[in-house]
PDB file of N, CA and C in Angstrom:
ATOM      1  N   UNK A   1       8.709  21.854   2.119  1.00  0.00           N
ATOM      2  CA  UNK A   1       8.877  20.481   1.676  1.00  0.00           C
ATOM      3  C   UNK A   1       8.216  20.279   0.323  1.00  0.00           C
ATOM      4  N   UNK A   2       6.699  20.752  -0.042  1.00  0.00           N
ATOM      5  CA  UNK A   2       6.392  19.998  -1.142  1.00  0.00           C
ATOM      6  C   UNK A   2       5.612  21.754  -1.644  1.00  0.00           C
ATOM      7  N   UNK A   3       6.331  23.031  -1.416  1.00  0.00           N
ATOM      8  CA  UNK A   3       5.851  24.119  -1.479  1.00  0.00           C
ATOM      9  C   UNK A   3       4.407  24.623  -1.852  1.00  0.00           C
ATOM     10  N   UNK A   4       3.973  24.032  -0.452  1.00  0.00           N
ATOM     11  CA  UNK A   4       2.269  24.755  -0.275  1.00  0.00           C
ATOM     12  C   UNK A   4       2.160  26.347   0.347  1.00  0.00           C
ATOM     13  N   UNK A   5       2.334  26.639  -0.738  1.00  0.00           N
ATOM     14  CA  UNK A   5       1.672  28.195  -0.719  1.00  0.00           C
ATOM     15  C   UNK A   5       0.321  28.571  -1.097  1.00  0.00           C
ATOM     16  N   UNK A   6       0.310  29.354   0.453  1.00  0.00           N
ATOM     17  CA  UNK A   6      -0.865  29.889  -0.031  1.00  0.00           C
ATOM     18  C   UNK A   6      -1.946  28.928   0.881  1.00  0.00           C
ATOM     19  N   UNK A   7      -1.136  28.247   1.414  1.00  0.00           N
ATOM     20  CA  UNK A   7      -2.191  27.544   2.628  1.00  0.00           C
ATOM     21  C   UNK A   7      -1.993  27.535   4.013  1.00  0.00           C
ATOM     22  N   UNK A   8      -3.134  27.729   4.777  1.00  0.00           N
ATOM     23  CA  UNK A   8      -2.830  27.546   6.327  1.00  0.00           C
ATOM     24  C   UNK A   8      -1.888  26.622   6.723  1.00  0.00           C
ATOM     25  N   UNK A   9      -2.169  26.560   7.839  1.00  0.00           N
ATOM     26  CA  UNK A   9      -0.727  25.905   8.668  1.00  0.00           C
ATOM     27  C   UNK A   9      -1.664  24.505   8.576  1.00  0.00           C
ATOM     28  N   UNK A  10      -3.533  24.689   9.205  1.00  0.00           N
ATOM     29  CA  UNK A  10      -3.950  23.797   9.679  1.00  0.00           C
ATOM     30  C   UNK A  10      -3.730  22.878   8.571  1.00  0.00           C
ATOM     31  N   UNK A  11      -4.220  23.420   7.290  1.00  0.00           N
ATOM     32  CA  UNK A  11      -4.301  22.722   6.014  1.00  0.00           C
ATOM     33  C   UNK A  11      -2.708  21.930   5.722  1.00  0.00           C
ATOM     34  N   UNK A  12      -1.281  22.606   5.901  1.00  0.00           N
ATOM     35  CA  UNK A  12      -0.261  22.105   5.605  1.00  0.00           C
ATOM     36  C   UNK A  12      -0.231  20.447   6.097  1.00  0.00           C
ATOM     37  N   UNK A  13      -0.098  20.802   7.743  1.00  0.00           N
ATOM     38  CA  UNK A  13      -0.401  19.791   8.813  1.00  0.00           C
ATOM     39  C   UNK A  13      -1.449  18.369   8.375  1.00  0.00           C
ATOM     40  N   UNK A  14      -2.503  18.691   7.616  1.00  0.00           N
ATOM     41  CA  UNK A  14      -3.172  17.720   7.176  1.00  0.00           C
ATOM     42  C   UNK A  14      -2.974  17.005   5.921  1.00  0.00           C
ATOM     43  N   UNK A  15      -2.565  18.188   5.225  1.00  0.00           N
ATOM     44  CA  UNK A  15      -1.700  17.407   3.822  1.00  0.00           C
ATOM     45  C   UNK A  15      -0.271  16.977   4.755  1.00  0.00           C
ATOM     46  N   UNK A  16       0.070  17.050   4.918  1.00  0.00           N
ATOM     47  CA  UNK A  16       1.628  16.186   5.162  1.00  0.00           C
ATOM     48  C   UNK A  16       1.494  15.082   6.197  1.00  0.00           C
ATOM     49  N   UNK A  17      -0.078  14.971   6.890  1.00  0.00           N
ATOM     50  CA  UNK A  17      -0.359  14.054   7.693  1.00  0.00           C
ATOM     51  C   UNK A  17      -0.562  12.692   6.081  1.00  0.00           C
ATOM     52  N   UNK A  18      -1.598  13.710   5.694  1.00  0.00           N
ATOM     53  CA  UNK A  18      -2.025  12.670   4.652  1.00  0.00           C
ATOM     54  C   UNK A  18      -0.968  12.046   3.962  1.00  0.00           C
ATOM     55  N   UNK A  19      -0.232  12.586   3.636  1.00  0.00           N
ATOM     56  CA  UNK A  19       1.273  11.652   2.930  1.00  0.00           C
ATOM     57  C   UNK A  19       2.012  10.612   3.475  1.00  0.00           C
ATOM     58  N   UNK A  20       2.237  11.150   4.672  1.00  0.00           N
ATOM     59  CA  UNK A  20       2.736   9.993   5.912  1.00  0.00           C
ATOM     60  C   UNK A  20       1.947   8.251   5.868  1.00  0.00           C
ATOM     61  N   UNK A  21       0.224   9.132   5.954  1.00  0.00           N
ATOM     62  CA  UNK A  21      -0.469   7.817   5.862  1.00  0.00           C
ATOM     63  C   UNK A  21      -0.368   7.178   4.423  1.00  0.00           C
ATOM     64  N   UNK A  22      -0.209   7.696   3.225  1.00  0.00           N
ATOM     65  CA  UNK A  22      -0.196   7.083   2.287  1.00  0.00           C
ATOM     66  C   UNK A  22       1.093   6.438   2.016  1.00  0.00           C
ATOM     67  N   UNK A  23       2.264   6.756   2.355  1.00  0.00           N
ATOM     68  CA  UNK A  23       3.776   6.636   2.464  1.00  0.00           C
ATOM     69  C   UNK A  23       3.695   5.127   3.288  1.00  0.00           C
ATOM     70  N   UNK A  24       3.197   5.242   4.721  1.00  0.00           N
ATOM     71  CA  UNK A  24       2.817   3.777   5.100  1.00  0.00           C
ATOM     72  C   UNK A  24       1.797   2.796   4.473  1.00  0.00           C
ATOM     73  N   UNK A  25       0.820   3.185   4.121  1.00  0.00           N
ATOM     74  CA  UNK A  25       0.104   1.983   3.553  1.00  0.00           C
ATOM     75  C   UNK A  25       0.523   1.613   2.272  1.00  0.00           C
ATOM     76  N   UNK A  26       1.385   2.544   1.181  1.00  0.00           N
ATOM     77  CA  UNK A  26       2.336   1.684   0.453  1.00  0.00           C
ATOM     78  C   UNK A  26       3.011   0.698   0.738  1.00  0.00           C
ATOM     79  N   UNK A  27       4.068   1.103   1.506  1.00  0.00           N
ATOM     80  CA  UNK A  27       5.169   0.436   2.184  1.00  0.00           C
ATOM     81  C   UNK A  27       4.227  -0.720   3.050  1.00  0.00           C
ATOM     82  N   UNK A  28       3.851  -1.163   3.407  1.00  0.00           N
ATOM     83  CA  UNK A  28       2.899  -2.135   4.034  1.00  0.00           C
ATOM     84  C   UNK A  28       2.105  -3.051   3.124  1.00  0.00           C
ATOM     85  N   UNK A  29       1.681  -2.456   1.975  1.00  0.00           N
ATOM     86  CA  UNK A  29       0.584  -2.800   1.180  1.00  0.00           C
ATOM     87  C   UNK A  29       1.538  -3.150  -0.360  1.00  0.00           C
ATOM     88  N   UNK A  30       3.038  -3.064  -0.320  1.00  0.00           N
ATOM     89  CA  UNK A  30       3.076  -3.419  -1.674  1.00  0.00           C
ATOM     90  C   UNK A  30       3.100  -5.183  -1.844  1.00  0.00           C
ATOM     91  N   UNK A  31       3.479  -5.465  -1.070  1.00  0.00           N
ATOM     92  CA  UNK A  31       4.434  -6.986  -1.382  1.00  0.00           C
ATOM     93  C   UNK A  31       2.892  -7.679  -1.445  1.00  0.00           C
ATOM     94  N   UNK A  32       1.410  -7.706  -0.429  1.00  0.00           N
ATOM     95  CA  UNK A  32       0.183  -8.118  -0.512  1.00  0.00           C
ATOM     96  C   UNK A  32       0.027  -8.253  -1.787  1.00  0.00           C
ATOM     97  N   UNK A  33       0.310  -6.812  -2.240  1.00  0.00           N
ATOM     98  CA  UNK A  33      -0.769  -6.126  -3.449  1.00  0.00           C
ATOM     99  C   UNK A  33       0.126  -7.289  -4.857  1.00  0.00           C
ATOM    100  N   UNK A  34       0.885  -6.731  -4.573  1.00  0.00           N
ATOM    101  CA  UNK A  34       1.714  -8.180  -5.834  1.00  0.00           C
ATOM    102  C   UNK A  34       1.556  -9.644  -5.813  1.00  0.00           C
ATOM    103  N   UNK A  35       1.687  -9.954  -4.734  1.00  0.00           N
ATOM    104  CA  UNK A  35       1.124 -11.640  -4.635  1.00  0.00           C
ATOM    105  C   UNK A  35      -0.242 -11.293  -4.725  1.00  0.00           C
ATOM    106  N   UNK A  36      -1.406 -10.614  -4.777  1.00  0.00           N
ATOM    107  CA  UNK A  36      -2.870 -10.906  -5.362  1.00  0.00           C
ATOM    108  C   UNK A  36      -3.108 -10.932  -6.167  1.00  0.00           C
ATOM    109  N   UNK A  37      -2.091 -10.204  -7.248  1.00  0.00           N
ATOM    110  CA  UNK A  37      -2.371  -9.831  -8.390  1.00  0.00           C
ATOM    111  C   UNK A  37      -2.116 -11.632  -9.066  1.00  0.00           C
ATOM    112  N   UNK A  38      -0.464 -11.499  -8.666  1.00  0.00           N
ATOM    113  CA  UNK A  38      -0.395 -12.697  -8.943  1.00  0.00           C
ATOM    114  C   UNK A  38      -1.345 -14.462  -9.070  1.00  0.00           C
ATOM    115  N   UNK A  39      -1.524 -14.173  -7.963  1.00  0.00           N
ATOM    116  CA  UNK A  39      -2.063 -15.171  -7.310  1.00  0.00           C
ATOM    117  C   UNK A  39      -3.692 -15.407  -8.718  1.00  0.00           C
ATOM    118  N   UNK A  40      -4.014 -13.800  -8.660  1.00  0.00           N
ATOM    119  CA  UNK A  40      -5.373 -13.979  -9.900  1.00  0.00           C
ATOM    120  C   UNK A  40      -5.000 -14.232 -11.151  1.00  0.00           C
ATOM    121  N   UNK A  41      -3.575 -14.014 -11.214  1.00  0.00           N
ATOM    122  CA  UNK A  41      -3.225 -14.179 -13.322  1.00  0.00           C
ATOM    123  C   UNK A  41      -2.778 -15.868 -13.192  1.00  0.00           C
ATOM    124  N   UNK A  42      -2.763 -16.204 -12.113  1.00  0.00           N
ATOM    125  CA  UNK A  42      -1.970 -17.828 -12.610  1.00  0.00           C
ATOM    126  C   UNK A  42      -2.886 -18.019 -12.848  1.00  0.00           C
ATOM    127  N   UNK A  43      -2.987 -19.593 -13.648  1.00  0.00           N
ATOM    128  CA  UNK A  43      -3.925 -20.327 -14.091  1.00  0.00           C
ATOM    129  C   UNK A  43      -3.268 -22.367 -14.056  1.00  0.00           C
ATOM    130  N   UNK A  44      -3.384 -22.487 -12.968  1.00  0.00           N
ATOM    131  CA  UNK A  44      -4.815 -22.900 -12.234  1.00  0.00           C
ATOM    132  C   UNK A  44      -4.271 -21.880 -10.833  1.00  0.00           C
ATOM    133  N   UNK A  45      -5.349 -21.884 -10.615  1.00  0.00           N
ATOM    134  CA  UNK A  45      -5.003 -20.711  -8.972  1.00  0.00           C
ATOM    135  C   UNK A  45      -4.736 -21.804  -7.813  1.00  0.00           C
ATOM    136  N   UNK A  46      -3.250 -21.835  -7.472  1.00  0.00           N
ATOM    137  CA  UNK A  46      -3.143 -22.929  -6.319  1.00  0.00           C
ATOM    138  C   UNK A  46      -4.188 -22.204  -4.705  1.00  0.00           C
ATOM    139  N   UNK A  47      -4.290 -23.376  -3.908  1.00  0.00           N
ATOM    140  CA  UNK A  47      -5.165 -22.759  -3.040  1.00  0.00           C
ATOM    141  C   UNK A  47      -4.203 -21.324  -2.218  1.00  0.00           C
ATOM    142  N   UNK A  48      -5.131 -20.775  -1.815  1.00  0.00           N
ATOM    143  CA  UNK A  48      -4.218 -18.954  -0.960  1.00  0.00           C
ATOM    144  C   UNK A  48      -3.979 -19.954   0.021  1.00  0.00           C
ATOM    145  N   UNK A  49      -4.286 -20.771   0.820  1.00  0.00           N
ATOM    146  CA  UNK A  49      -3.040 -21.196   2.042  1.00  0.00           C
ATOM    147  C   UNK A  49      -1.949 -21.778   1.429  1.00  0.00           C
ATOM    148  N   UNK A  50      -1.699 -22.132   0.542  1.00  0.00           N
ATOM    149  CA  UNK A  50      -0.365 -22.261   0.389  1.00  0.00           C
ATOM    150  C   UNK A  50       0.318 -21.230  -0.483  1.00  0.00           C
ATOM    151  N   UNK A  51      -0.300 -20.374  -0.920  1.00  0.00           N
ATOM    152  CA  UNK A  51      -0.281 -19.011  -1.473  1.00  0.00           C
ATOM    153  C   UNK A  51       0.598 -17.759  -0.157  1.00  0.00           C
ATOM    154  N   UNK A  52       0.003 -18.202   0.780  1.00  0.00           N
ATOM    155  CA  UNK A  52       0.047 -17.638   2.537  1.00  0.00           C
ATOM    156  C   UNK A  52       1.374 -17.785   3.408  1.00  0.00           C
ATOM    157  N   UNK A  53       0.859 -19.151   3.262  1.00  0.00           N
ATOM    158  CA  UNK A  53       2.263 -20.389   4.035  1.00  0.00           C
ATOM    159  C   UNK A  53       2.978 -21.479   2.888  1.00  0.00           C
ATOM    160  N   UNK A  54       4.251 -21.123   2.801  1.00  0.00           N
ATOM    161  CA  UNK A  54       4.897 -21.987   2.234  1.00  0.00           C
ATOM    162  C   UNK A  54       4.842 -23.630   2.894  1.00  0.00           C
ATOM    163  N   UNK A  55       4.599 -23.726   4.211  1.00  0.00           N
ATOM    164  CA  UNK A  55       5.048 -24.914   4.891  1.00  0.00           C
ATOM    165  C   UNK A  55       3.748 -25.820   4.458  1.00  0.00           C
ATOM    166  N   UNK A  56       2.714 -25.159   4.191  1.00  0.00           N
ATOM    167  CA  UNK A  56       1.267 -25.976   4.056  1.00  0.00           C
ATOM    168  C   UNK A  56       0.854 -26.805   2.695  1.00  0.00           C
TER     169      UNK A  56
END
């Protein structure tokens, strides 16, 4: 897959674990990560609950 040569199996297994986890906490963590950013460059910073919840 990402040609690790030259490494154990145990070692493969843990790098390709590790990708998985980083592969999800992207995918989980992008849309947050953009509305914070956001949320810090506006100016005036509306309050984060309505930042959160549209209905509030």
């Amino acid at each position: 897959m990402f040609g690790f040569v030259g490494l154990s199996e145990d070692n493969k297994e843990r790098i390709s674990k590790a990708i998985e986890v980083a592969k999800t906490v992207v995918h989980y963590g992008w849309i947050p990560t953009i509305l914070v950013v956001a949320w810090r460059a506006s100016n005036p910073r509306p309050p984060i609950m309505r930042l959160i919840s549209p209905l509030a």
